[in-house]
N, C-alpha and C. Protein backbone atom coordinates (compact mmCIF):
# COMPACT_ATOMS: atom_id res chain seq x y z
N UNK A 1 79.27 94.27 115.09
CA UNK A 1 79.42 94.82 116.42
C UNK A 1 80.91 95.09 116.67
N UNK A 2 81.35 96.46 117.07
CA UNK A 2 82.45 96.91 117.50
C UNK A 2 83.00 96.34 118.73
N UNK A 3 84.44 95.93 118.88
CA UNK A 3 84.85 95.08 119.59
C UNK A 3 86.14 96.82 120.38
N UNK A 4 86.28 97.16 121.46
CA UNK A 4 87.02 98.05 121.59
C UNK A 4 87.54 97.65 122.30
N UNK A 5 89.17 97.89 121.89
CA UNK A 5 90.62 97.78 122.46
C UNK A 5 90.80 98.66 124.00
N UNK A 6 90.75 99.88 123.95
CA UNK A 6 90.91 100.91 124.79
C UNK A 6 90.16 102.08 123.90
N UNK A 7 90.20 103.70 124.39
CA UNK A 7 89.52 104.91 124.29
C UNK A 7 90.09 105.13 122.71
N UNK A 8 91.14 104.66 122.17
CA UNK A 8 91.39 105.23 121.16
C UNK A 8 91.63 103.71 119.90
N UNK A 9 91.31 102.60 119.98
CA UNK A 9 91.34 102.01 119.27
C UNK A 9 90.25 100.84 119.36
N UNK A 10 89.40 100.34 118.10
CA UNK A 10 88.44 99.24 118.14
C UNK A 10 88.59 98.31 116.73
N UNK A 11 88.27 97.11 117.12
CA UNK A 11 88.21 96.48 115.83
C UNK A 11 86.76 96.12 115.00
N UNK A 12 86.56 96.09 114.15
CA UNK A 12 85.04 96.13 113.56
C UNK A 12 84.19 94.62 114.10
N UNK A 13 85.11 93.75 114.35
CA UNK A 13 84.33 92.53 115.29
C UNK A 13 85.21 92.36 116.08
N UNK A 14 84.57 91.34 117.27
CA UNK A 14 85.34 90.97 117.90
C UNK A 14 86.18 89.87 118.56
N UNK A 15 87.40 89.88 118.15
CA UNK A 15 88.69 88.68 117.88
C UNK A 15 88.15 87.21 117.95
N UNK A 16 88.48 86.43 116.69
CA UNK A 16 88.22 85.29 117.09
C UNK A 16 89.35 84.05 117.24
N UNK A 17 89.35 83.01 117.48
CA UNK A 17 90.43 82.12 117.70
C UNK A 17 91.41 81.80 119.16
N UNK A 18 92.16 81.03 119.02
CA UNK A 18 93.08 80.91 120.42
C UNK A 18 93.72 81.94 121.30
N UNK A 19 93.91 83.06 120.27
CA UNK A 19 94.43 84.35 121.22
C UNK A 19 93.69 85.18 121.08
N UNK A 20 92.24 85.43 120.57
CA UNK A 20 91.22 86.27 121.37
C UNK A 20 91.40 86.72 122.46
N UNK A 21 91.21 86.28 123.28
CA UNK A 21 91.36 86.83 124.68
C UNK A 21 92.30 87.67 125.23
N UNK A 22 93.71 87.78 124.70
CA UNK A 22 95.34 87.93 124.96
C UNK A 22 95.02 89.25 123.61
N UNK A 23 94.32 89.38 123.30
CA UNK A 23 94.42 90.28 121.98
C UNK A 23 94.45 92.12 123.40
N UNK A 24 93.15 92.40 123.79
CA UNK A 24 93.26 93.37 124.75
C UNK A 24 94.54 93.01 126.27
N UNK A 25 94.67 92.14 126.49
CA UNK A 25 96.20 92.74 127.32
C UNK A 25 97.36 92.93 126.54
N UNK A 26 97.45 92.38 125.21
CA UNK A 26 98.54 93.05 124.15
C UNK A 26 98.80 94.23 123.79
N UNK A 27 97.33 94.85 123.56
CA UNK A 27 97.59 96.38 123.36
C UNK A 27 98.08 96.82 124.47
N UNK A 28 97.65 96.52 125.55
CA UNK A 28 98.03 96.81 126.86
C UNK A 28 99.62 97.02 126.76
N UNK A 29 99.97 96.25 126.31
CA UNK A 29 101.64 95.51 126.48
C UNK A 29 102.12 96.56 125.55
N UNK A 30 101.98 96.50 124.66
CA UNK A 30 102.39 97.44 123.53
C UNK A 30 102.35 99.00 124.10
N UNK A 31 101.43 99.47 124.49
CA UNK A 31 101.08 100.43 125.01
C UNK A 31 102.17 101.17 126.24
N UNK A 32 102.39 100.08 126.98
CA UNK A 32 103.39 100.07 128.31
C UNK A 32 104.61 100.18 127.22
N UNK A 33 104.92 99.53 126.40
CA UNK A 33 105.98 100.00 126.00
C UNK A 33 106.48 100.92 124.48
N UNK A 34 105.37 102.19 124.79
CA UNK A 34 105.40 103.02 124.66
C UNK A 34 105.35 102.85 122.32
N UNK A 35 104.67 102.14 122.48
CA UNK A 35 104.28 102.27 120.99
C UNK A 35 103.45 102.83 120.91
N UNK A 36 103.41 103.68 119.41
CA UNK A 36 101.88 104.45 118.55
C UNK A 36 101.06 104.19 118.60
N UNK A 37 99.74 104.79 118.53
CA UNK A 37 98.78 104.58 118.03
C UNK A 37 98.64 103.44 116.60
N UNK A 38 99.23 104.09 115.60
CA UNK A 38 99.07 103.69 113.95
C UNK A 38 99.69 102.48 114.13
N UNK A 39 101.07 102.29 115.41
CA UNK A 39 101.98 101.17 115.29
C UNK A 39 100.89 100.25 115.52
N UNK A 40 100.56 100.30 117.11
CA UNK A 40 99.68 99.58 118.30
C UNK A 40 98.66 99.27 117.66
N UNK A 41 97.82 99.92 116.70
CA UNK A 41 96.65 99.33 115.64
C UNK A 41 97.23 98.31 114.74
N UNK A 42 98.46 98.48 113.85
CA UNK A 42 98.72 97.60 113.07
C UNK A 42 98.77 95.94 113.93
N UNK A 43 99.58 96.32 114.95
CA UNK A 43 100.11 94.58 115.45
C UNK A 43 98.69 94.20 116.25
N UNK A 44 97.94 94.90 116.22
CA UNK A 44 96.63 94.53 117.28
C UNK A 44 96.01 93.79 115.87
N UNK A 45 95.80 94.26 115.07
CA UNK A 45 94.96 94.02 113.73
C UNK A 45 95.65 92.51 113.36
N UNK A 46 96.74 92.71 113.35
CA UNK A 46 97.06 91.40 112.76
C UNK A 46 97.53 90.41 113.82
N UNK A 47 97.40 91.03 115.22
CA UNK A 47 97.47 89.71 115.68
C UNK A 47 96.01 89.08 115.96
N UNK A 48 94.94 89.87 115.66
CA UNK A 48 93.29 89.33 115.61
C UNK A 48 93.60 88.52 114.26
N UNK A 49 93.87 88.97 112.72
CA UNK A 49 94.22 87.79 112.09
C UNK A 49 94.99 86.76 112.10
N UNK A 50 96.11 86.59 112.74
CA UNK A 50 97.15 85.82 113.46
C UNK A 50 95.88 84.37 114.19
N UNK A 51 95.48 85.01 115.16
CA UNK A 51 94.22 84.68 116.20
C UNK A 51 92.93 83.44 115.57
N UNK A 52 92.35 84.39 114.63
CA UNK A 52 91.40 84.03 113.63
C UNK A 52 92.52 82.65 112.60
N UNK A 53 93.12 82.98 111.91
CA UNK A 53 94.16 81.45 111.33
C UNK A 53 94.30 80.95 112.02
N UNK A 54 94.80 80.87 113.36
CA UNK A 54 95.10 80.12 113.70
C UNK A 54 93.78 78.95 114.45
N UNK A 55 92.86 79.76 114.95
CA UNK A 55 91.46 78.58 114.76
C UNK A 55 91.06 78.19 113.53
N UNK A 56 91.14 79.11 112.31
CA UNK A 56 90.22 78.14 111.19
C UNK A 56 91.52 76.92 110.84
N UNK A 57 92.40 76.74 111.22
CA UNK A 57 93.69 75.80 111.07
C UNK A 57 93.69 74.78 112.28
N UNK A 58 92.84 75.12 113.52
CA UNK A 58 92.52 74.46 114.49
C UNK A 58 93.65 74.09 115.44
N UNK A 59 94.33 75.14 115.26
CA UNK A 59 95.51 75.06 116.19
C UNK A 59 95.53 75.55 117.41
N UNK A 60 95.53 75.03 118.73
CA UNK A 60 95.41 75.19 119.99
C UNK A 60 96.84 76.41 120.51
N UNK A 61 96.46 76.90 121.31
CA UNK A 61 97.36 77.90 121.87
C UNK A 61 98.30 77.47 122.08
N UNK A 62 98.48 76.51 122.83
CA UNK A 62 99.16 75.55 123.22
C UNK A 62 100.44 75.10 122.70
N UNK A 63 99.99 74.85 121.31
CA UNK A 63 100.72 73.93 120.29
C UNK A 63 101.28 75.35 119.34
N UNK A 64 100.94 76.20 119.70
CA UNK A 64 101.62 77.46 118.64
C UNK A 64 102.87 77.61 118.94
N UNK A 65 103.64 77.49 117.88
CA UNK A 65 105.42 77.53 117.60
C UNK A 65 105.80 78.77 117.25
N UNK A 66 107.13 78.90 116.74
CA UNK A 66 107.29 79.71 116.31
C UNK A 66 107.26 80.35 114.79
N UNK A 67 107.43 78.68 114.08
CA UNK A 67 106.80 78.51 112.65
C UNK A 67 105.58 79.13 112.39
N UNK A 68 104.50 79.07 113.47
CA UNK A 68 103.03 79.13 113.03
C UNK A 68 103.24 81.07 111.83
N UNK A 69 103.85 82.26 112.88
CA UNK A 69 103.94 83.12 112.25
C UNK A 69 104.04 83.26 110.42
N UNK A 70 105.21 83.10 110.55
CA UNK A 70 105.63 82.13 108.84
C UNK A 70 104.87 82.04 108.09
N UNK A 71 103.89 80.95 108.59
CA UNK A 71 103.11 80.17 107.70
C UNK A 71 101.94 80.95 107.95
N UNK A 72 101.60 82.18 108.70
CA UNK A 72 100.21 82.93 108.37
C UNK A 72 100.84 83.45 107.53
N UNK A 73 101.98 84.25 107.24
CA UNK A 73 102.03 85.38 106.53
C UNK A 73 102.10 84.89 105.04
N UNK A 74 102.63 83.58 104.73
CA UNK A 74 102.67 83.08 103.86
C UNK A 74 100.82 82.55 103.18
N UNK A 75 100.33 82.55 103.82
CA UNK A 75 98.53 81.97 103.83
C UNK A 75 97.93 83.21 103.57
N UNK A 76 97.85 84.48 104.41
CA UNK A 76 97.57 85.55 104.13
C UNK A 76 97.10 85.89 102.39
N UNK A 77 95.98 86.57 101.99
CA UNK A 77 96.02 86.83 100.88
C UNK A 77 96.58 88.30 100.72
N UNK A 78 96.74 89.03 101.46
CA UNK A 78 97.73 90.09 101.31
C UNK A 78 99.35 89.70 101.78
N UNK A 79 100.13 90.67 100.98
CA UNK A 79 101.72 90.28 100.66
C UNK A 79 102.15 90.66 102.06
N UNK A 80 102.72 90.31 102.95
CA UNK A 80 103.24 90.61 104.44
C UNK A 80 104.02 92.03 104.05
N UNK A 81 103.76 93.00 104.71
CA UNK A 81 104.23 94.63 104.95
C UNK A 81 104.90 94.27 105.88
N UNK A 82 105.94 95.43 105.73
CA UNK A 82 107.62 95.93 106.68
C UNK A 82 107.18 95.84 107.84
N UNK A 83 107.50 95.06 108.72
CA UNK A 83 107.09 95.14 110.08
C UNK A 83 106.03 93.85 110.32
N UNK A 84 105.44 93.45 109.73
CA UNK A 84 104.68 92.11 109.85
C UNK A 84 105.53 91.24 110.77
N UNK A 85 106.34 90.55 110.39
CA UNK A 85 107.10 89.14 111.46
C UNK A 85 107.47 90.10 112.61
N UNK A 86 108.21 91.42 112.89
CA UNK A 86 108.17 92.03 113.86
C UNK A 86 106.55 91.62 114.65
N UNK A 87 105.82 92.70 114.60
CA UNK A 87 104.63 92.29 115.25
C UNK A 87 104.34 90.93 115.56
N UNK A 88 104.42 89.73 114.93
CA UNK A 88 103.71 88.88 115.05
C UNK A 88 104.87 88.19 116.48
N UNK A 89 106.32 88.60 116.09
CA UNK A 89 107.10 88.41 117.21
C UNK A 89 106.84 89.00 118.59
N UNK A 90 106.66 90.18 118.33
CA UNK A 90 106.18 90.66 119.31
C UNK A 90 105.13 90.27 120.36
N UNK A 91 104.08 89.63 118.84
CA UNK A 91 102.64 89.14 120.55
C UNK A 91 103.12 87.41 120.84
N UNK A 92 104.06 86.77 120.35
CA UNK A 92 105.01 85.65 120.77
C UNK A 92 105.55 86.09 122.06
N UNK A 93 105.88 87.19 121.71
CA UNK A 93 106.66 87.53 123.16
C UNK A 93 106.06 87.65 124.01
N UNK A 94 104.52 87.92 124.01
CA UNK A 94 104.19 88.71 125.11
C UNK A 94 103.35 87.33 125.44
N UNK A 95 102.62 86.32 124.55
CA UNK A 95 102.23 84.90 124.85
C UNK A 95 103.32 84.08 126.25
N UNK A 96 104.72 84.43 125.61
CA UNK A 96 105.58 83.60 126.32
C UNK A 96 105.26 83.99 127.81
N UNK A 97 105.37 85.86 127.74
CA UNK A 97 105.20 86.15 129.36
C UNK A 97 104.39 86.40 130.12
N UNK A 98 103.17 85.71 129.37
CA UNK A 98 101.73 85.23 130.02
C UNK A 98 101.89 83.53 130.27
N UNK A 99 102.89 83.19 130.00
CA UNK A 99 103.04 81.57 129.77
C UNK A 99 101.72 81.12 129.12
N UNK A 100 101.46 81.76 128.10
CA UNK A 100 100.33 81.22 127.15
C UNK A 100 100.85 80.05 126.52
N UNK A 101 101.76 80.14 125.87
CA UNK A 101 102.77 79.72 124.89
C UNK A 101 103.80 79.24 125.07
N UNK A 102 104.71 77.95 124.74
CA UNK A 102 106.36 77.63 125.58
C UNK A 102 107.00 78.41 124.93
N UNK A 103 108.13 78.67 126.30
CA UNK A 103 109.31 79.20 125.74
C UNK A 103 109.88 78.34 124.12
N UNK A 104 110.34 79.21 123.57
CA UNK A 104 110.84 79.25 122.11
C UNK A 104 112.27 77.84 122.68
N UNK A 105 112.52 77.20 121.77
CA UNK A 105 113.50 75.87 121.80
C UNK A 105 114.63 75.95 121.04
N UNK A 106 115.29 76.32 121.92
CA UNK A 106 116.72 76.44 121.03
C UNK A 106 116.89 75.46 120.28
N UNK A 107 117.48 75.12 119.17
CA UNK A 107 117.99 73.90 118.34
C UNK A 107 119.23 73.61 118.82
N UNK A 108 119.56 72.71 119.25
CA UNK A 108 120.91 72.21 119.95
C UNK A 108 121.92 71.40 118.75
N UNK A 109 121.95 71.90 117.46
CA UNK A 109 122.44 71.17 116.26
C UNK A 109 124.02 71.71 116.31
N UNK A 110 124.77 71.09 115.66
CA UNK A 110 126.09 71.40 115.55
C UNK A 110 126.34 71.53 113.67
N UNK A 111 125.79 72.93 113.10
CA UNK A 111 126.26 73.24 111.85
C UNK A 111 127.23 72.50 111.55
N UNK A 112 126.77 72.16 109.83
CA UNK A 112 127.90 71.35 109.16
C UNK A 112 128.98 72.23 108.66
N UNK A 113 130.11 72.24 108.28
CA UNK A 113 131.08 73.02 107.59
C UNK A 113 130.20 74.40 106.92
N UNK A 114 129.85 73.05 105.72
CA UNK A 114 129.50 74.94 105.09
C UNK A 114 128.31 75.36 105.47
N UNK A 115 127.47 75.21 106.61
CA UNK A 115 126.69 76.33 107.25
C UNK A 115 127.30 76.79 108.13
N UNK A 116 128.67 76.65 108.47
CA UNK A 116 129.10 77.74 109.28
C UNK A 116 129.56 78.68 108.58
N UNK A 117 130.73 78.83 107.63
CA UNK A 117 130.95 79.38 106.75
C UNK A 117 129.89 80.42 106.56
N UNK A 118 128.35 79.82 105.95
CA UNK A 118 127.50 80.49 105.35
C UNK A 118 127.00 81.37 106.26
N UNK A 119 126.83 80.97 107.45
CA UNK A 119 126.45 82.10 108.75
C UNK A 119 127.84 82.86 108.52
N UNK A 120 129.16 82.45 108.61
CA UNK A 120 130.07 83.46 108.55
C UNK A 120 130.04 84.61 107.77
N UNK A 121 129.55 84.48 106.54
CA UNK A 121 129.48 85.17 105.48
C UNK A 121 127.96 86.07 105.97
N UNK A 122 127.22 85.72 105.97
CA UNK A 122 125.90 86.37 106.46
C UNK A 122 126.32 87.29 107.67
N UNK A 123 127.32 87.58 108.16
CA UNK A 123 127.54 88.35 109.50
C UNK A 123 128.33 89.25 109.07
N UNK A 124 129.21 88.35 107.92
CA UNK A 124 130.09 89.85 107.45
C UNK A 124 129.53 90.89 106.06
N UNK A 125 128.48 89.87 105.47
CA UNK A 125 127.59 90.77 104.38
C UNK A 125 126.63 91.69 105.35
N UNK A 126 125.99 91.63 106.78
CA UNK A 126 125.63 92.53 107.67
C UNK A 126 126.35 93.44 108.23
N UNK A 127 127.35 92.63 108.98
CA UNK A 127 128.38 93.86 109.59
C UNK A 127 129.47 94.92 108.78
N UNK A 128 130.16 93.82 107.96
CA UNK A 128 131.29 94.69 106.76
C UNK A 128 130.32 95.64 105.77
N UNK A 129 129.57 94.92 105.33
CA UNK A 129 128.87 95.61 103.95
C UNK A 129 127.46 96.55 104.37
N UNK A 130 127.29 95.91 104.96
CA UNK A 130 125.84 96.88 105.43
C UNK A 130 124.74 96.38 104.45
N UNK A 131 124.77 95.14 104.29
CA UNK A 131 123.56 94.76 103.42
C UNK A 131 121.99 94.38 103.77
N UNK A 132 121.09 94.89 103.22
CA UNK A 132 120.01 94.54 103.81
C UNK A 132 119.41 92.74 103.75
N UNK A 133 118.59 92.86 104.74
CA UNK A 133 118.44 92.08 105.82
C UNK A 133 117.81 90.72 104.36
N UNK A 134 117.06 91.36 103.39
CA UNK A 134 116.09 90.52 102.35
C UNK A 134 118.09 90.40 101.03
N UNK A 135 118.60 90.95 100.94
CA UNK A 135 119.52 90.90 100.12
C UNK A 135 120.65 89.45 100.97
N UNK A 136 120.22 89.97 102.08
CA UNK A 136 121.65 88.67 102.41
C UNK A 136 120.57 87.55 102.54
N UNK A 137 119.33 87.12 102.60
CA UNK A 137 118.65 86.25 102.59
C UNK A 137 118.46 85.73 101.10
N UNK A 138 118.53 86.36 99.92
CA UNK A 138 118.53 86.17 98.76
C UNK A 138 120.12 85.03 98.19
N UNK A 139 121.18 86.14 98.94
CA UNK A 139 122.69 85.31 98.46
C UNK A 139 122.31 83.97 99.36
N UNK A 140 122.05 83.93 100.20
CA UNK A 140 122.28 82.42 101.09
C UNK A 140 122.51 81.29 100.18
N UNK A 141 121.09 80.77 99.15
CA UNK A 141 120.95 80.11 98.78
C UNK A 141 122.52 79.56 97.81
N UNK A 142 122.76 81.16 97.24
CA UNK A 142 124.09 80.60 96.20
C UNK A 142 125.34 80.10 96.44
N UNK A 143 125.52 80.96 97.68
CA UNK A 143 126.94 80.71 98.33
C UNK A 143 126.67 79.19 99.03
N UNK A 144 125.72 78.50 99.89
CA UNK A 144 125.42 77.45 100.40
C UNK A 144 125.57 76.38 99.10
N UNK A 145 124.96 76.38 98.19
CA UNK A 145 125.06 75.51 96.48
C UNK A 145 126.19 75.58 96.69
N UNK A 146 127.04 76.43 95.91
CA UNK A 146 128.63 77.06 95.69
C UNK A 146 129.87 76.14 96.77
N UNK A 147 129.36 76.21 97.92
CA UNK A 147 130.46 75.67 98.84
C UNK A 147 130.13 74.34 99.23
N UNK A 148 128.48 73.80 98.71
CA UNK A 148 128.50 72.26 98.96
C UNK A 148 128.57 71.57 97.65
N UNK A 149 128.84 72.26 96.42
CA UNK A 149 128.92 71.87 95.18
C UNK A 149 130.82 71.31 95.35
N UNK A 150 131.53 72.53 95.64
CA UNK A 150 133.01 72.74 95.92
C UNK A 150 133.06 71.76 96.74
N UNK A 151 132.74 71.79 98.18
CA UNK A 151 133.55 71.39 99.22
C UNK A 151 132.54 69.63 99.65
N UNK A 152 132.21 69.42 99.09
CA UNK A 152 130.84 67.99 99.05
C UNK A 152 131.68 67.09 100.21
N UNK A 153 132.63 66.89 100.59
CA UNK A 153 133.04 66.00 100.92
C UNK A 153 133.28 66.30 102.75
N UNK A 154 132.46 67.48 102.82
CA UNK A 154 132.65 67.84 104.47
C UNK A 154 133.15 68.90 104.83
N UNK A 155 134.56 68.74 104.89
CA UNK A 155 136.13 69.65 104.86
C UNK A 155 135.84 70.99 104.09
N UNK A 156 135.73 72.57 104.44
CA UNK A 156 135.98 73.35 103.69
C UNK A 156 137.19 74.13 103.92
N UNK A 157 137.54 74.77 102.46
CA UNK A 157 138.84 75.38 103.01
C UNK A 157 138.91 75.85 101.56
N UNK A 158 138.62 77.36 102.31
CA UNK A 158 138.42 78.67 101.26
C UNK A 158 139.38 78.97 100.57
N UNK A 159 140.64 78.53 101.14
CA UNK A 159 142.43 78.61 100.66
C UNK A 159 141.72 77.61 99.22
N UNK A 160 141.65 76.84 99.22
CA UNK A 160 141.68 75.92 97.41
C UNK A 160 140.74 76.83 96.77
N UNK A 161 139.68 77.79 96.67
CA UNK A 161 139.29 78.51 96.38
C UNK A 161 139.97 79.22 94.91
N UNK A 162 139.81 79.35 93.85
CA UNK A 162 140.82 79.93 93.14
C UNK A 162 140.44 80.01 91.55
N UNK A 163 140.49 80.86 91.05
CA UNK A 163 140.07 80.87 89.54
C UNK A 163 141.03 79.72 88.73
N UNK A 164 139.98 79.01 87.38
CA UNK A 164 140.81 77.94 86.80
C UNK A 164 141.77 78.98 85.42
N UNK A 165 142.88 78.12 85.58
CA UNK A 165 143.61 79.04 84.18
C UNK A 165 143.65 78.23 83.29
């Protein structure tokens, strides 16, 4: 049984899980702000699978984080497509301003040395270099090794930095 969104979009059943319900005022939402058709189908589609995981995982609306995304796309037996965590951010957003969902929780942590550094570097491999978004997520790991291998003791300071002769 066909489950219909609005005049121009339906899903082949209809939505199951904690955000069932929030699935038709999303398109709504989407719609108001002036997304596609092809777009407005994709994030509708997967936020009904979003919806659906998140009951067979038995996770209450309630208790949905911001992790939960993540960990569908990662569960998913298809590979997450360009725009996936977009969308899934997107019906986060629109949970929050239904107060379905709590506001998102800042982490109130005070980075150690070399994760500041490493955010430093991640802003200037974005801003200086123009690197894409999966390429500077790839270096993280080395430069983070690299400067807690070097600098282990807390203190960094890129000045001792220096080829051995």
């Amino acid at each position: 049984m066909k489950c219909f969104i609005n005049d121009d979009l339906a899903l082949s059943r209809p939505p199951e899980g904690p955000v069932a319900s929030y699935i038709v005022p999303f398109a709504e939402w989407l719609g108001d702000r002036g997304y596609g058709l092809v777009s407005m189908r994709n994030q509708v589609l997967l936020a009904a699978g979003f919806s659906t995981w998140l009951g067979q995982k038995g996770i209450e609306l309630s208790d949905v984080s911001g992790d939960h995304p993540g960990r569908y796309l990662l569960d998913r037996a298809q590979r997450p497509k360009l725009g996936d965590t977009a969308a899934l951010r997107h019906l986060l957003a629109f949970l929050r301003s239904q107060k379905a969902i709590a506001e998102a929780i800042e982490a109130n942590h005070n980075p150690s040395p070399v994760e500041q550094h490493v955010q430093a570097y991640e802003r200037y491999l974005h801003h200086a270099r123009a690197l894409s978004h999966q390429t500077i997520i790839n270096y993280r790991p080395v430069v983070r090794d690299f400067l807690n291998f070097r600098f282990s003791d807390g203190e960094v300071s890129l000045a001792q930095l220096m080829p051995s002769t």
